[in-house]
N, C-alpha and C. Protein backbone atom coordinates (compact mmCIF):
# COMPACT_ATOMS: atom_id res chain seq x y z
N UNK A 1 21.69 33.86 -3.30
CA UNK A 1 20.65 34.77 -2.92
C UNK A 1 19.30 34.07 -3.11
N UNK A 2 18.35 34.20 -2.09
CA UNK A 2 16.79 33.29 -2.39
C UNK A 2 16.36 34.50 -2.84
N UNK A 3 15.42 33.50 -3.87
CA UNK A 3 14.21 33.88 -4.84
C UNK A 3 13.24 34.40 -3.98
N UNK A 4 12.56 36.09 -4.63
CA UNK A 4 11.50 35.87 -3.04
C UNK A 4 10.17 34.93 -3.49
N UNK A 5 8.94 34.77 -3.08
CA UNK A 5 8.30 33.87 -3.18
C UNK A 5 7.30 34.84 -3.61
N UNK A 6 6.22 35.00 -4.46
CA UNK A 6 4.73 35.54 -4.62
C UNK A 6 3.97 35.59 -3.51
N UNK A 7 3.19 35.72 -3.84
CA UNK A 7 1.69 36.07 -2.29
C UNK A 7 1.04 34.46 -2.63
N UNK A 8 0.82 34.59 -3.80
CA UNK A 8 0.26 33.05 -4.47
C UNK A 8 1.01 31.91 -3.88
N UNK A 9 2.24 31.52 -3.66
CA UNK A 9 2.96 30.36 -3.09
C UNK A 9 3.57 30.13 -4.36
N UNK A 10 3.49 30.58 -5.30
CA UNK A 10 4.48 30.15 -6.38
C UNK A 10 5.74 30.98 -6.65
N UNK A 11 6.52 30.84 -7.75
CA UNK A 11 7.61 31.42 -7.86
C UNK A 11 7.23 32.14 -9.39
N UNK A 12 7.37 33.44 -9.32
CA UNK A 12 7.39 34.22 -10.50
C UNK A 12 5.64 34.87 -10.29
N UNK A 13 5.39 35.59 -11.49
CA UNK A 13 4.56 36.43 -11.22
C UNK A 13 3.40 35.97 -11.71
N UNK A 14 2.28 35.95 -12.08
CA UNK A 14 0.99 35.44 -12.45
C UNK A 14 0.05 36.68 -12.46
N UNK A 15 -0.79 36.93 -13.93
CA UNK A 15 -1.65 38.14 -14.18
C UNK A 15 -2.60 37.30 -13.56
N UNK A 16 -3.87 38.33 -13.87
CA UNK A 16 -5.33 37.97 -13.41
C UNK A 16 -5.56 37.11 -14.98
N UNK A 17 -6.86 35.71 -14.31
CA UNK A 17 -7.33 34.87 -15.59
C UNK A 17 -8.24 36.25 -16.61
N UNK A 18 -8.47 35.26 -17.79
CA UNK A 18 -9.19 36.00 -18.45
C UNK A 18 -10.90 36.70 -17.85
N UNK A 19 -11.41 36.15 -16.84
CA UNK A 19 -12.10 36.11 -16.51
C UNK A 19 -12.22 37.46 -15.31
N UNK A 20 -11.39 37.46 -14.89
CA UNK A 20 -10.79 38.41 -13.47
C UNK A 20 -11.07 39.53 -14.46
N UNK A 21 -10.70 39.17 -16.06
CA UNK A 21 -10.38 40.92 -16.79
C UNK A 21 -11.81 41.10 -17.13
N UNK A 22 -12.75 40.10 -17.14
CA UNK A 22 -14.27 40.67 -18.26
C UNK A 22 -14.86 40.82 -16.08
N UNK A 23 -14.91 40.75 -15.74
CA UNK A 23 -15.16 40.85 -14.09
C UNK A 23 -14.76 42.73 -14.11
N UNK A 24 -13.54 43.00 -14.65
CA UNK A 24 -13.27 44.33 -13.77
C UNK A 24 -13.91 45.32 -15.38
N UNK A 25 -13.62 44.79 -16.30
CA UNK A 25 -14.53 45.40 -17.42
C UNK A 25 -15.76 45.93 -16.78
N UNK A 26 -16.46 44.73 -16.71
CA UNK A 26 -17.76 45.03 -16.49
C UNK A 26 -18.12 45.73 -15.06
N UNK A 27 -17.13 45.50 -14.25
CA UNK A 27 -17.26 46.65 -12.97
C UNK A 27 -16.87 47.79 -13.29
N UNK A 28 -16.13 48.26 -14.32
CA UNK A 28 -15.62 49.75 -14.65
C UNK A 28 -16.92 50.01 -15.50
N UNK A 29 -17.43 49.18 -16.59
CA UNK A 29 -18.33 49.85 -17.29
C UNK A 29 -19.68 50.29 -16.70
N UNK A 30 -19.75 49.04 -15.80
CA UNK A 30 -21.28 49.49 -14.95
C UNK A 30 -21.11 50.76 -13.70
N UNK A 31 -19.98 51.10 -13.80
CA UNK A 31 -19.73 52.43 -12.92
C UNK A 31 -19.83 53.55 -14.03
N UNK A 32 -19.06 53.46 -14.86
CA UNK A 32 -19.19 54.70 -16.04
C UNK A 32 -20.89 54.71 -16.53
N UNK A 33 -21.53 53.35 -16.57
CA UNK A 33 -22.77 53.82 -17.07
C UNK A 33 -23.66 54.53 -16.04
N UNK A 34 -23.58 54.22 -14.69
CA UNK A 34 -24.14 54.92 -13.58
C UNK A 34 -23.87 55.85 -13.48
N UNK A 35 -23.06 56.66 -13.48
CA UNK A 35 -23.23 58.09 -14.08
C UNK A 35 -23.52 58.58 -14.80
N UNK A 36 -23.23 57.72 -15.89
CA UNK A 36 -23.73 58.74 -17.37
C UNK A 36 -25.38 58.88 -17.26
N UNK A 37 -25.77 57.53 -16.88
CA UNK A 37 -27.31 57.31 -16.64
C UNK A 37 -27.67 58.67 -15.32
N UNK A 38 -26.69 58.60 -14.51
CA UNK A 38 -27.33 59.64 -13.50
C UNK A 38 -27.88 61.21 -14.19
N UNK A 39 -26.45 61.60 -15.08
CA UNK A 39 -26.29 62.64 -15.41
C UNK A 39 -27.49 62.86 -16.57
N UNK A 40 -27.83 61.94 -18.15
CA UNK A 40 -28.57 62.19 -19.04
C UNK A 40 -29.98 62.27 -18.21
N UNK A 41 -29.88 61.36 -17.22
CA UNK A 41 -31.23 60.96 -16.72
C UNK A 41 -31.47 62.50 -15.86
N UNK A 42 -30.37 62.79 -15.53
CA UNK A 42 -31.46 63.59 -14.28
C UNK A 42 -31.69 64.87 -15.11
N UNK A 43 -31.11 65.33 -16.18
CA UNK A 43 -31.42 66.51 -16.57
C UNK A 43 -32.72 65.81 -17.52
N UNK A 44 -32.58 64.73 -18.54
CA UNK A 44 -33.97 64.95 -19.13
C UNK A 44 -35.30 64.83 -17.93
N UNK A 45 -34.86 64.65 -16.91
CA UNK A 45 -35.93 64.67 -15.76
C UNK A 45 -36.25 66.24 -15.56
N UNK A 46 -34.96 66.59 -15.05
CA UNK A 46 -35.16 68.48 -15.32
C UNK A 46 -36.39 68.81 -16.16
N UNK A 47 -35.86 68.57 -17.48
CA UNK A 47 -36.56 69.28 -18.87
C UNK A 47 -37.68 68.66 -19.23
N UNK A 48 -38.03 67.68 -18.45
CA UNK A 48 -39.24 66.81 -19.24
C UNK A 48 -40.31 66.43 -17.73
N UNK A 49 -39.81 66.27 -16.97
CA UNK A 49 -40.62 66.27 -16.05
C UNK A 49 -40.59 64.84 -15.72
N UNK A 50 -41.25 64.20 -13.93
CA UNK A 50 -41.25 62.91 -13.50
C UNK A 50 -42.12 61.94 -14.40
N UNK A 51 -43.14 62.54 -15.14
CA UNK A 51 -44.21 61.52 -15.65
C UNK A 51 -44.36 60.83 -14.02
N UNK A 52 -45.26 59.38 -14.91
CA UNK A 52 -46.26 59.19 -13.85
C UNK A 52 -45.67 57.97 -12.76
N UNK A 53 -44.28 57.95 -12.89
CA UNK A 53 -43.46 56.89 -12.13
C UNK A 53 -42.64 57.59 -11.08
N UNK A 54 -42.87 59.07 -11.17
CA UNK A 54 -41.82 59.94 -9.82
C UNK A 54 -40.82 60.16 -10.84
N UNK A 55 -39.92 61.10 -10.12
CA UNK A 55 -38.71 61.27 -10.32
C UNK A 55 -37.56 60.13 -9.63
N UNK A 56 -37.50 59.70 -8.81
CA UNK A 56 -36.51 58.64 -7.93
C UNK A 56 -36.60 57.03 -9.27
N UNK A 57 -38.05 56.63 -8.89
CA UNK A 57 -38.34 55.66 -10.26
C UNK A 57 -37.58 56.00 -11.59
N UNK A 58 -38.07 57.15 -12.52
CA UNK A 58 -37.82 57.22 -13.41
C UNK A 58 -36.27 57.60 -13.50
N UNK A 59 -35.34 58.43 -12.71
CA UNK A 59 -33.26 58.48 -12.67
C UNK A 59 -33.26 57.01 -12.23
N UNK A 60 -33.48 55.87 -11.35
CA UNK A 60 -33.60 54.62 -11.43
C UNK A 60 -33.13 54.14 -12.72
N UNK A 61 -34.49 53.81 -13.33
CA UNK A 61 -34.47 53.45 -14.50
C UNK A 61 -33.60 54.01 -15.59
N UNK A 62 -33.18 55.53 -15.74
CA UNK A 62 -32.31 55.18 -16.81
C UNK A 62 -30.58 55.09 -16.20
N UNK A 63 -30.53 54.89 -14.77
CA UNK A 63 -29.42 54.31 -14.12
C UNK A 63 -29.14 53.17 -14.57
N UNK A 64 -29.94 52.28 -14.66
CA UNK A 64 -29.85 51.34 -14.49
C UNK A 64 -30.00 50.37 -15.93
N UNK A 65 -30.70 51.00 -16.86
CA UNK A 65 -30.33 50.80 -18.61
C UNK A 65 -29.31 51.16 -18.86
N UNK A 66 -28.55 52.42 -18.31
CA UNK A 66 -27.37 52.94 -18.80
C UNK A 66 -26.17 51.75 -18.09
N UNK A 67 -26.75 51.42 -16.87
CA UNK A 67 -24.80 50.58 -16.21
C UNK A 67 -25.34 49.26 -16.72
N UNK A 68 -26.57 48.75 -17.26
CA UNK A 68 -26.05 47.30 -17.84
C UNK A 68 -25.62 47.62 -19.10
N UNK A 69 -26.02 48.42 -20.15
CA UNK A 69 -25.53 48.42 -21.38
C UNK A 69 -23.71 48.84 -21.14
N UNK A 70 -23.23 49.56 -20.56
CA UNK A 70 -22.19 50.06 -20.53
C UNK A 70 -21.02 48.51 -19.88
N UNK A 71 -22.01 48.48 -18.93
CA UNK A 71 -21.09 46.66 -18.15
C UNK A 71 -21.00 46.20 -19.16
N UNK A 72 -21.96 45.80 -19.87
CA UNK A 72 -21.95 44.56 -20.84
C UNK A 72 -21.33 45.11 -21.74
N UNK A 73 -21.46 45.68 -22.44
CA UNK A 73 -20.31 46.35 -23.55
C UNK A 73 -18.61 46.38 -23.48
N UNK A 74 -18.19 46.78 -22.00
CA UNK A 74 -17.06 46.96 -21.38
C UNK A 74 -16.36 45.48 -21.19
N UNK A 75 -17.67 44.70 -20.82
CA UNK A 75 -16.86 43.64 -20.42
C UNK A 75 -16.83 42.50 -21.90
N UNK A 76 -17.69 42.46 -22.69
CA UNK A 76 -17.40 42.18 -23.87
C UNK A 76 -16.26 42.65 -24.68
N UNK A 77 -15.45 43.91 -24.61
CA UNK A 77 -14.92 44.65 -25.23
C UNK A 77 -13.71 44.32 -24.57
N UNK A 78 -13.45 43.79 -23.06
CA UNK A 78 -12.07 43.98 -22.51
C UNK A 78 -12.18 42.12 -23.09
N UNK A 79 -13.04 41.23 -23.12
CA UNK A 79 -12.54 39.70 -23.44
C UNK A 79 -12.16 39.83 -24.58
N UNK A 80 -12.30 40.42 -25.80
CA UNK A 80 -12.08 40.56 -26.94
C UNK A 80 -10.79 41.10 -27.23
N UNK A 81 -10.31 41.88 -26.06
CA UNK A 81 -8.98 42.79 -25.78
C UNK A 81 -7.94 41.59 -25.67
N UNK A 82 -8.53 40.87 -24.65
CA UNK A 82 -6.94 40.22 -23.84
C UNK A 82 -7.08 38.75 -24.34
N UNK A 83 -7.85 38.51 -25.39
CA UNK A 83 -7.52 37.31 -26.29
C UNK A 83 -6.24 36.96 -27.08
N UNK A 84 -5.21 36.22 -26.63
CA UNK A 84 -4.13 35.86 -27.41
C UNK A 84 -3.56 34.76 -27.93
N UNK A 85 -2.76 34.33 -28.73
CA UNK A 85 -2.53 33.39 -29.00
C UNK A 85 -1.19 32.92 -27.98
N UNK A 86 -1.19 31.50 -28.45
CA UNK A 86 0.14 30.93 -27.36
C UNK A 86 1.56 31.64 -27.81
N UNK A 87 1.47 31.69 -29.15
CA UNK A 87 2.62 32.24 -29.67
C UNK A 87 3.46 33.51 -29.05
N UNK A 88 2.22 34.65 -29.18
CA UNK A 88 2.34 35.63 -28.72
C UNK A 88 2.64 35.56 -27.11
N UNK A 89 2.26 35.03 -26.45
CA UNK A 89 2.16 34.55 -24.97
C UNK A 89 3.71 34.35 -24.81
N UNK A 90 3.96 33.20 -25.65
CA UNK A 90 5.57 32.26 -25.18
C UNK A 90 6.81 33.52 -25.64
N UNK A 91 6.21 34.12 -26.73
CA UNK A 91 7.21 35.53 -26.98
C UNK A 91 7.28 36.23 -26.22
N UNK A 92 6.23 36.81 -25.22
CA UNK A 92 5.98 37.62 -24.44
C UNK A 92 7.01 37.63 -22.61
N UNK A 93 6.52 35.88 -23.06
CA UNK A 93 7.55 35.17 -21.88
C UNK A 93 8.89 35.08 -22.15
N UNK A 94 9.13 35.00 -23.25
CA UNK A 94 11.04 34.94 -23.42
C UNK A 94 11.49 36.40 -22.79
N UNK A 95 10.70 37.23 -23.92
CA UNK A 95 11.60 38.57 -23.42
C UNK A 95 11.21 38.48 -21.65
N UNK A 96 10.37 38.37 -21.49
CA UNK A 96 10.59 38.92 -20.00
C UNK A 96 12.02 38.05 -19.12
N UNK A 97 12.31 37.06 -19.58
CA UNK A 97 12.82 35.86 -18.92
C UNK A 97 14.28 37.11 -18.50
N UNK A 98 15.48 36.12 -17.65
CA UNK A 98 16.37 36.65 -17.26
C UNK A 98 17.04 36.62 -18.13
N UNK A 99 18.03 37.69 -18.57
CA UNK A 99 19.09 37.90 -19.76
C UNK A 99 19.87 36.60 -19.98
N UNK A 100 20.29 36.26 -21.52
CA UNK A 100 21.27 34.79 -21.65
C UNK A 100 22.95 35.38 -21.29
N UNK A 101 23.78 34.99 -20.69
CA UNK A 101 24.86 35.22 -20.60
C UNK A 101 25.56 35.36 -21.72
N UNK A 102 26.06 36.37 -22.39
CA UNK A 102 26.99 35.79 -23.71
C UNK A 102 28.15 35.07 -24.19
N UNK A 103 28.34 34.36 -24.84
CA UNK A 103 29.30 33.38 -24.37
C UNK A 103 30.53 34.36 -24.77
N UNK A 104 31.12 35.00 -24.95
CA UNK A 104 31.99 35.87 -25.39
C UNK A 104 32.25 36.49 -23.43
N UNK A 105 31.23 36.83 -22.99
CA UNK A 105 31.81 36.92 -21.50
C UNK A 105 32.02 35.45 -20.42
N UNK A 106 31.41 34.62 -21.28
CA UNK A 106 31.58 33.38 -20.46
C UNK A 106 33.00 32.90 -20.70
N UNK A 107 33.22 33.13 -21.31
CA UNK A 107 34.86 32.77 -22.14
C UNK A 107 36.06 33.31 -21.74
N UNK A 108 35.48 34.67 -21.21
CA UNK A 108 36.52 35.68 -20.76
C UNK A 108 36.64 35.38 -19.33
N UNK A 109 35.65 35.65 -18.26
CA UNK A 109 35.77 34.90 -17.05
C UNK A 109 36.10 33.43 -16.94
N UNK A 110 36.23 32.34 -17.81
CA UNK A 110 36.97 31.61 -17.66
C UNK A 110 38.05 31.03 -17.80
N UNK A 111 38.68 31.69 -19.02
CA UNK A 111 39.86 32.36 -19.07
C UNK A 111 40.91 30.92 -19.86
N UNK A 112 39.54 30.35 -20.48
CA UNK A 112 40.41 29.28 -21.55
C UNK A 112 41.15 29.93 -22.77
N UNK A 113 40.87 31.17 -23.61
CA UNK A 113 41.66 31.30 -24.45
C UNK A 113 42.83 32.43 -23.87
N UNK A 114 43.15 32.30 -22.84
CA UNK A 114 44.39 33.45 -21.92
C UNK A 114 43.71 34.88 -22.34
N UNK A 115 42.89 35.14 -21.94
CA UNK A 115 42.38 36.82 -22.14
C UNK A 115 42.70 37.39 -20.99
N UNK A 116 42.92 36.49 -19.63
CA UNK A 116 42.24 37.45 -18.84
C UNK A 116 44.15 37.77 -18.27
C-alpha cells in the first residue's frame, strides 16, 4: 500500500515553526485587543465625551493601544507556551510512531515453536 505524501512534498506530518505560533498569537491577540479597545473606548467616549481630538481620533487611539498591548502580550505568551525541550519532542515522537509488533505475535505467525 503507498504512503500518501503531505502537501509539503515530504512524508509524515510537520506542525507550524515556532515562529508561525508567535505570528498567529499575535494575530489573535491584536484582534481580541481591537475590540476590547473598540468596546472600553467607545463607551468611555459615551460618558466622557470626544475632547479635543473627535470622537473617530480618540476610539482610534484606544483601538489601537489596546491591539498592540494585547498582540504583544499574546504573542509573547504563545512563544513561552510552545518552548520545549528535545527530550520531550523525541517522546512525543515515539508515541506517535507506528505500533512495535510484539514478538509473541511475531512468533505465532511464524510458527517456529508449532503454535499455529
Amino acid at each position: 500500500m503507498p504512503v500518501p505524501v503531505s502537501a509539503s512534498g515530504g512524508h509524515g506530518s510537520h506542525g507550524p515553526t515556532l515562529f508561525d505560533k508567535i505570528k498567529l498569537g499575535a494575530i489573535m491577540g491584536t484582534s481580541v485587543g481591537l475590540c476590547i479597545g473598540f468596546l472600553f473606548g467607545g463607551y468611555n467616549l459615551l460618558k466622557h465625551g470626544a475632547g479635543p481630538n473627535g470622537f473617530v481620533r480618540s476610539l482610534g487611539q484606544y483601538m489601537l493601544g489596546s491591539a498592540a498591548t494585547f498582540g504583544f502580550f499574546m504573542a509573547i505568551g504563545t512563544a513561552i507556551r510552545t518552548e520545549t525541550d528535545s527530550v520531550a519532542m523525541k517522546e512525543f515522537a515515539r508515541m506517535r510512531a507506528a505500533p512495535v509488533v510484539l514478538e509473541m505475535q511475531r512468533r505465532r505467525k511464524g510458527g517456529r515453536y508449532g503454535w499455529d
